[in-house]
C-alpha atoms as a PDB file:
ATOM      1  CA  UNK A   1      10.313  -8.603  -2.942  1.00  0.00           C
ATOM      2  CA  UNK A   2       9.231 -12.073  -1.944  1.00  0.00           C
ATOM      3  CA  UNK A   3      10.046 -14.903  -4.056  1.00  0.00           C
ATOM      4  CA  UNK A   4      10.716 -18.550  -4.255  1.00  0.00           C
ATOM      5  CA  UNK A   5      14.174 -18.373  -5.432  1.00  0.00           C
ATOM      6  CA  UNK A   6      16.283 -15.511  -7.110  1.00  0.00           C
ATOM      7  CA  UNK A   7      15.351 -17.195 -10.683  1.00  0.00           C
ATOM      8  CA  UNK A   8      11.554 -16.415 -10.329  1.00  0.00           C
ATOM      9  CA  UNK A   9      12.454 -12.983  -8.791  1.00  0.00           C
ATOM     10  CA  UNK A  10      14.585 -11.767 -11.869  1.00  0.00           C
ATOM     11  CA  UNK A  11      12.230 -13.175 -14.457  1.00  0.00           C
ATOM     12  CA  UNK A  12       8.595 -11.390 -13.371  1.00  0.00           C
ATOM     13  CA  UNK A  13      10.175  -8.827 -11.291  1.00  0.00           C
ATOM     14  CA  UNK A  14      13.859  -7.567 -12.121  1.00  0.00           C
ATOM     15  CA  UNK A  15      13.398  -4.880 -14.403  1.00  0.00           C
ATOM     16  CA  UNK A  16      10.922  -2.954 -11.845  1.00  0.00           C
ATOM     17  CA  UNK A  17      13.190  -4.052  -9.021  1.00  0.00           C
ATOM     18  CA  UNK A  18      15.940  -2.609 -11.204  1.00  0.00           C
ATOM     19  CA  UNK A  19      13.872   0.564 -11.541  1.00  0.00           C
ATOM     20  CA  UNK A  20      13.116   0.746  -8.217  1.00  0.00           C
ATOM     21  CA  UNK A  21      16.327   0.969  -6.884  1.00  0.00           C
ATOM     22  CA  UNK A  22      17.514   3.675  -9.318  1.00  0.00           C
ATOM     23  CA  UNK A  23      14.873   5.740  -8.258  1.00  0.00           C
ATOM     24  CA  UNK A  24      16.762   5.816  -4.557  1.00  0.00           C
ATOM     25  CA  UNK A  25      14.738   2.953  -2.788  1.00  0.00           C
ATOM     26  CA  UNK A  26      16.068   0.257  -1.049  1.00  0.00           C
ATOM     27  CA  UNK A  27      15.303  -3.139  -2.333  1.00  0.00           C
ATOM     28  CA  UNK A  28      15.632  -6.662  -1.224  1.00  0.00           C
ATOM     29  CA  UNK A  29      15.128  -9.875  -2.258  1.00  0.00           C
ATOM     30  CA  UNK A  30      13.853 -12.707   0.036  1.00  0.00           C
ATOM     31  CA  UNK A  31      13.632 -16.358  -0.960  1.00  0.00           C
ATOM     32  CA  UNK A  32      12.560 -19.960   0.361  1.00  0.00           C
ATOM     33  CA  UNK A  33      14.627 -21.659  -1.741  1.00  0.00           C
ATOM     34  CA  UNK A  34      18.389 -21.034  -2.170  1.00  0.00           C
ATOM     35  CA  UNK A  35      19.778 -19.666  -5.576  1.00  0.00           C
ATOM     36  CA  UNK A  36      22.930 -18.050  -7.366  1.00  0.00           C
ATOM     37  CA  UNK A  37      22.728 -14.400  -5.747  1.00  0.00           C
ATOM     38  CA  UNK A  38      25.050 -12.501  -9.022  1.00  0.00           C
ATOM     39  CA  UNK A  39      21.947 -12.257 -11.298  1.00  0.00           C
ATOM     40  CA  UNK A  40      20.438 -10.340  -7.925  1.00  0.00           C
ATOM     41  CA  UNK A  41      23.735  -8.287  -7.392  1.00  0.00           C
ATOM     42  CA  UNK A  42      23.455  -7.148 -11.209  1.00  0.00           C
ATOM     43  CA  UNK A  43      20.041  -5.971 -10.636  1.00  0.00           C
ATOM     44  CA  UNK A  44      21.433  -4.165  -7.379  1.00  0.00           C
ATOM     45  CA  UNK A  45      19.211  -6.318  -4.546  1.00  0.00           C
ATOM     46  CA  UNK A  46      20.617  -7.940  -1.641  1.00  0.00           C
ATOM     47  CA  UNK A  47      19.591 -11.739  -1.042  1.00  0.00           C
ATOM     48  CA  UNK A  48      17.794 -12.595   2.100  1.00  0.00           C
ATOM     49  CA  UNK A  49      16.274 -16.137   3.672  1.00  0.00           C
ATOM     50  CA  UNK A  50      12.570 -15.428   3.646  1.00  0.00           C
ATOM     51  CA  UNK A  51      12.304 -17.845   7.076  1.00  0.00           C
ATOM     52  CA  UNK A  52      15.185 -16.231   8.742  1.00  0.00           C
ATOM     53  CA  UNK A  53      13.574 -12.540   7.614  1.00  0.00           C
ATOM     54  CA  UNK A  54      10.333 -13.962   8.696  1.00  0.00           C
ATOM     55  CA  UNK A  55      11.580 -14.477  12.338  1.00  0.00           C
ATOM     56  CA  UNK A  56      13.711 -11.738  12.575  1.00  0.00           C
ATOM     57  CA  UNK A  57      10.791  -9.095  12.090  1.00  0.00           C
ATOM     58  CA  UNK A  58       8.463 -10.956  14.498  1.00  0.00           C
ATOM     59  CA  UNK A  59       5.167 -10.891  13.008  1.00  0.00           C
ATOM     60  CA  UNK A  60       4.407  -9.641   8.401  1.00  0.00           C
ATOM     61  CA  UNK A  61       2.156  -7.246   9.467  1.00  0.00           C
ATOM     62  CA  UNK A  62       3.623  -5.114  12.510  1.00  0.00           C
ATOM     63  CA  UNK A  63       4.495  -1.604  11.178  1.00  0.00           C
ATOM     64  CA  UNK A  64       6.706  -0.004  13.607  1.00  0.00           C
ATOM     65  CA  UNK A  65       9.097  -2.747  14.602  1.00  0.00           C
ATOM     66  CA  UNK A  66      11.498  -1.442  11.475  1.00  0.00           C
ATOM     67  CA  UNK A  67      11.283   0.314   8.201  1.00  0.00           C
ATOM     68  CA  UNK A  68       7.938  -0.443   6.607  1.00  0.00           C
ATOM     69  CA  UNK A  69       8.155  -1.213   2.647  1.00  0.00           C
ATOM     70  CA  UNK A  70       6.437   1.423   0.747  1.00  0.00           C
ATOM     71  CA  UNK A  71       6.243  -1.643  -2.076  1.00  0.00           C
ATOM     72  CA  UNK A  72       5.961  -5.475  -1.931  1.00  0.00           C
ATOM     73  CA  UNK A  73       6.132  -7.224  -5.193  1.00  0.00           C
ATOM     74  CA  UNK A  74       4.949 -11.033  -3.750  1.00  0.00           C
ATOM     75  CA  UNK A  75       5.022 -13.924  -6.143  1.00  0.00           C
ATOM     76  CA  UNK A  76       1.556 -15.300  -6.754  1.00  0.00           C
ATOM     77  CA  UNK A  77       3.218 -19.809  -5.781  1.00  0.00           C
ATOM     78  CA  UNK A  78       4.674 -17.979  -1.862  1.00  0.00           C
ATOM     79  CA  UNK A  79       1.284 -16.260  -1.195  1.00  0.00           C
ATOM     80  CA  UNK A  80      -0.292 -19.354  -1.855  1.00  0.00           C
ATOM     81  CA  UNK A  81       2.034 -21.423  -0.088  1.00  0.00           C
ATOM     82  CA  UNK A  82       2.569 -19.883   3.045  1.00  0.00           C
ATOM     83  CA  UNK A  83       0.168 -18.940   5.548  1.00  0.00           C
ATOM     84  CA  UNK A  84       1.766 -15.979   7.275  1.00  0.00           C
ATOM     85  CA  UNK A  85       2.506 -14.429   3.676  1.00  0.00           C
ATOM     86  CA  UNK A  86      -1.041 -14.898   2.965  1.00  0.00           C
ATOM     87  CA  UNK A  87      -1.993 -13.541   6.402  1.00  0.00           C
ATOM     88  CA  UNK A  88       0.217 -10.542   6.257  1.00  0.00           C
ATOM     89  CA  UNK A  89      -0.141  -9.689   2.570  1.00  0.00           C
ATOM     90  CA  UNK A  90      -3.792  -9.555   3.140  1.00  0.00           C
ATOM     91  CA  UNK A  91      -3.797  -7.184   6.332  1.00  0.00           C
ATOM     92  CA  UNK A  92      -1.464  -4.946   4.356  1.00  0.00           C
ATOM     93  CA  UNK A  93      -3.790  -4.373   1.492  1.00  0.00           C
ATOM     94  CA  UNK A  94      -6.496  -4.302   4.412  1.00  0.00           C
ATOM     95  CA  UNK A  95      -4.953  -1.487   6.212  1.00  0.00           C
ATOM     96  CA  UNK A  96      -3.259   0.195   2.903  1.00  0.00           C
ATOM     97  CA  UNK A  97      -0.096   0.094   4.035  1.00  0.00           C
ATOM     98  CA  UNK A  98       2.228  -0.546   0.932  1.00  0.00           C
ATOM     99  CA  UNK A  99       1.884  -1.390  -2.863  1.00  0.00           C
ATOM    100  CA  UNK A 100       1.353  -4.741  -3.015  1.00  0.00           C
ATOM    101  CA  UNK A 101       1.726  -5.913  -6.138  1.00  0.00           C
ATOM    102  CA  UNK A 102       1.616  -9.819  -6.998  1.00  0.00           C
ATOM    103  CA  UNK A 103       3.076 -11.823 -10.514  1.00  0.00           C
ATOM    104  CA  UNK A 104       2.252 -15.279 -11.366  1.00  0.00           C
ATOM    105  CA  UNK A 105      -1.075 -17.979 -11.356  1.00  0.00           C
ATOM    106  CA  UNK A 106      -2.831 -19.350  -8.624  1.00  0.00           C
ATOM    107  CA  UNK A 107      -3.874 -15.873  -6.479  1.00  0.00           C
ATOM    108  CA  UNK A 108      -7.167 -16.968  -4.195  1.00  0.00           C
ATOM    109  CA  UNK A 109     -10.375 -15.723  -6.551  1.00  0.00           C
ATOM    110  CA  UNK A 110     -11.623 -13.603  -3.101  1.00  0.00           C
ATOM    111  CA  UNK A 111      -7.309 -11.915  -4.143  1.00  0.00           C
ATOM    112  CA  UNK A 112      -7.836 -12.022  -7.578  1.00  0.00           C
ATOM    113  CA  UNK A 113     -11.227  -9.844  -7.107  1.00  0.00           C
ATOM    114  CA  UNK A 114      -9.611  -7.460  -5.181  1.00  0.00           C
ATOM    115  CA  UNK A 115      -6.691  -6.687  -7.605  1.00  0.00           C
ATOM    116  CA  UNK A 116      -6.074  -4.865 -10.902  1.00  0.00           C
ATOM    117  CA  UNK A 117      -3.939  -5.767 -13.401  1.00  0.00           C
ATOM    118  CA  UNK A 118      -0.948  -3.086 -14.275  1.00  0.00           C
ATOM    119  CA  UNK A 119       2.397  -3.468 -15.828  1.00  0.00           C
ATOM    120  CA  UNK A 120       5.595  -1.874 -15.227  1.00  0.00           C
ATOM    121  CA  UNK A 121       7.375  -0.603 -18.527  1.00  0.00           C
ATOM    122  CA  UNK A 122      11.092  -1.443 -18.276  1.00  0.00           C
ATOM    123  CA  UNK A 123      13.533   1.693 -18.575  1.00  0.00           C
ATOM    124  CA  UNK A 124      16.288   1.476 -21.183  1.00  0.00           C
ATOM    125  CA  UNK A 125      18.887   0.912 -18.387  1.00  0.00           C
ATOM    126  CA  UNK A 126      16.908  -1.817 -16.420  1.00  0.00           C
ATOM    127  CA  UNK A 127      15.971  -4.056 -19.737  1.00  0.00           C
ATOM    128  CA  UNK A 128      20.300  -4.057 -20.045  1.00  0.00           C
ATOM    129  CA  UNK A 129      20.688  -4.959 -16.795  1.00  0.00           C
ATOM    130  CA  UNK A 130      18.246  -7.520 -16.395  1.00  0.00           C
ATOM    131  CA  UNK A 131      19.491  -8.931 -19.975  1.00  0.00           C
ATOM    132  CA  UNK A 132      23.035  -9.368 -17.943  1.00  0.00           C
ATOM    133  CA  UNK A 133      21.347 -10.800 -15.170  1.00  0.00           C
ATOM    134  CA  UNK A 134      19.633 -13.372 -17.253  1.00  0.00           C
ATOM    135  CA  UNK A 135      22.949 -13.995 -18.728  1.00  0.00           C
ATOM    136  CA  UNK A 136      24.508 -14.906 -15.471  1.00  0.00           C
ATOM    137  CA  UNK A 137      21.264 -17.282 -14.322  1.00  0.00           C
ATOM    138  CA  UNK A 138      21.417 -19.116 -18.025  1.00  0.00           C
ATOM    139  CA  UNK A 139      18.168 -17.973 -19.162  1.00  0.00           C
ATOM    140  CA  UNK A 140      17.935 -16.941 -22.896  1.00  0.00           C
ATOM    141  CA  UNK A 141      18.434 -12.907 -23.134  1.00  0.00           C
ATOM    142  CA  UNK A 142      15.786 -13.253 -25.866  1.00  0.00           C
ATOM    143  CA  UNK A 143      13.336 -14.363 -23.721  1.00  0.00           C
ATOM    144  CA  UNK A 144      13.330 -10.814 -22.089  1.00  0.00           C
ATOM    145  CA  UNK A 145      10.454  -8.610 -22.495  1.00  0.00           C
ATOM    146  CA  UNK A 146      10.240  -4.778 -22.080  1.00  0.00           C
ATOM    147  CA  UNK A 147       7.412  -5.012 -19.574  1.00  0.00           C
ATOM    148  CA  UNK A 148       6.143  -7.068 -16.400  1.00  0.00           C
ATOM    149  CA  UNK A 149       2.885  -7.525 -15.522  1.00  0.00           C
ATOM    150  CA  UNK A 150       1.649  -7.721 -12.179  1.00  0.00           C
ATOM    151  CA  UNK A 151      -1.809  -7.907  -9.915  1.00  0.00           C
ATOM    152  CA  UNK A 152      -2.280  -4.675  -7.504  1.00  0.00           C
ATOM    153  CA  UNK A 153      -4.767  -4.310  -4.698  1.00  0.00           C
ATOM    154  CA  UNK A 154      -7.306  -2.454  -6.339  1.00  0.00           C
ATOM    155  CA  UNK A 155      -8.129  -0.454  -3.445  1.00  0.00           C
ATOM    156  CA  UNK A 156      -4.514   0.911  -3.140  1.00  0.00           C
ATOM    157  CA  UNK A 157      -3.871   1.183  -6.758  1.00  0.00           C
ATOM    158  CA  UNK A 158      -5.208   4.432  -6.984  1.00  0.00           C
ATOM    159  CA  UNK A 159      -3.438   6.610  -3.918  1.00  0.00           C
ATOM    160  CA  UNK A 160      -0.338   8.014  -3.499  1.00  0.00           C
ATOM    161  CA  UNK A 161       2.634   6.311  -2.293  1.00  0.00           C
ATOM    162  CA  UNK A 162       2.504   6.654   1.740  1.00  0.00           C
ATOM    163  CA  UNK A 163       4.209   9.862   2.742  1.00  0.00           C
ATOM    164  CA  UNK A 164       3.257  12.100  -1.016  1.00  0.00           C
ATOM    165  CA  UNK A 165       1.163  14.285  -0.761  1.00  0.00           C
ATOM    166  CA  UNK A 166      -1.013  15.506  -3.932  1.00  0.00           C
ATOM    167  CA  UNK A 167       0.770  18.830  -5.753  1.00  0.00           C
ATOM    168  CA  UNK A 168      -2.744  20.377  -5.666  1.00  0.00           C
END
């Protein structure tokens, strides 16, 4: 997950992080701006400087130099903020590489054309958990809703993770 601080992260995207990592993947959290990391450790991701993850992989878009995400979840304010997001994000969707899905306002109208809008229905489990974690960040538990919405490349929305292969 890409985000501008661990705040925005758990509010649009904890519960499917959450989810996510029960079902066995391995998640992480990267962020411009510094923030309390417990609300992330609730929800089970590890913390990461987006610059410092930026230069340590060499280039967004180079699979093979490391694991390749089968899932992004990018915040809508980074991919509009930072050119090599933008750049990379892009030639994923291009090349179908991962689920790229996007929360937030502001995603480029020739984006926003290309993407679908689905929602993630928090498990029982992940709604508790990300109530805790709102707990620890000081946002009202209240505020929580059982579902986040996202934008997903239409053009990747439809196929099977990478790797899956149809039962039929």
């Amino acid at each position: 997950m890409i985000a501008t601080d661990p705040l925005e992260a758990i509010e649009h995207a904890g519960g499917w992080l959450f989810d996510q990592s029960m079902a066995g993947w391995d998640v992480s959290v990267h962020v411009i701006e510094e923030g309390d990391t417990r609300p992330l450790a609730i929800l089970g991701a590890p913390l990461f400087d987006l610059h410092d993850s930026l230069v340590n992989r060499k280039a967004f878009d180079q699979p093979g130099a490391g694991p390749w995400p089968q899932a992004l979840a990018i915040s809508a304010k980074v991919f509009a903020a930072d050119e090599r997001i933008r750049a990379g994000a892009t030639s994923v969707i291009d090349r179908g590489l991962a689920d790229i899905r996007l929360w937030g306002e502001g995603l480029p109208l020739e984006l926003d054309e290309r993407c679908l809008t689905t929602s993630h229905r928090l498990s029982c489990a992940a709604q508790a958990f990300k109530r805790q974690a709102f707990s620890a960040a000081h946002v009202d538990p209240d505020s929580l809703t059982p579902v986040e919405s996202f934008r997903m490349a239409a053009d990747h929305a439809l196929t099977p993770p990478l790797g899956l292969v149809p039962a039929s």
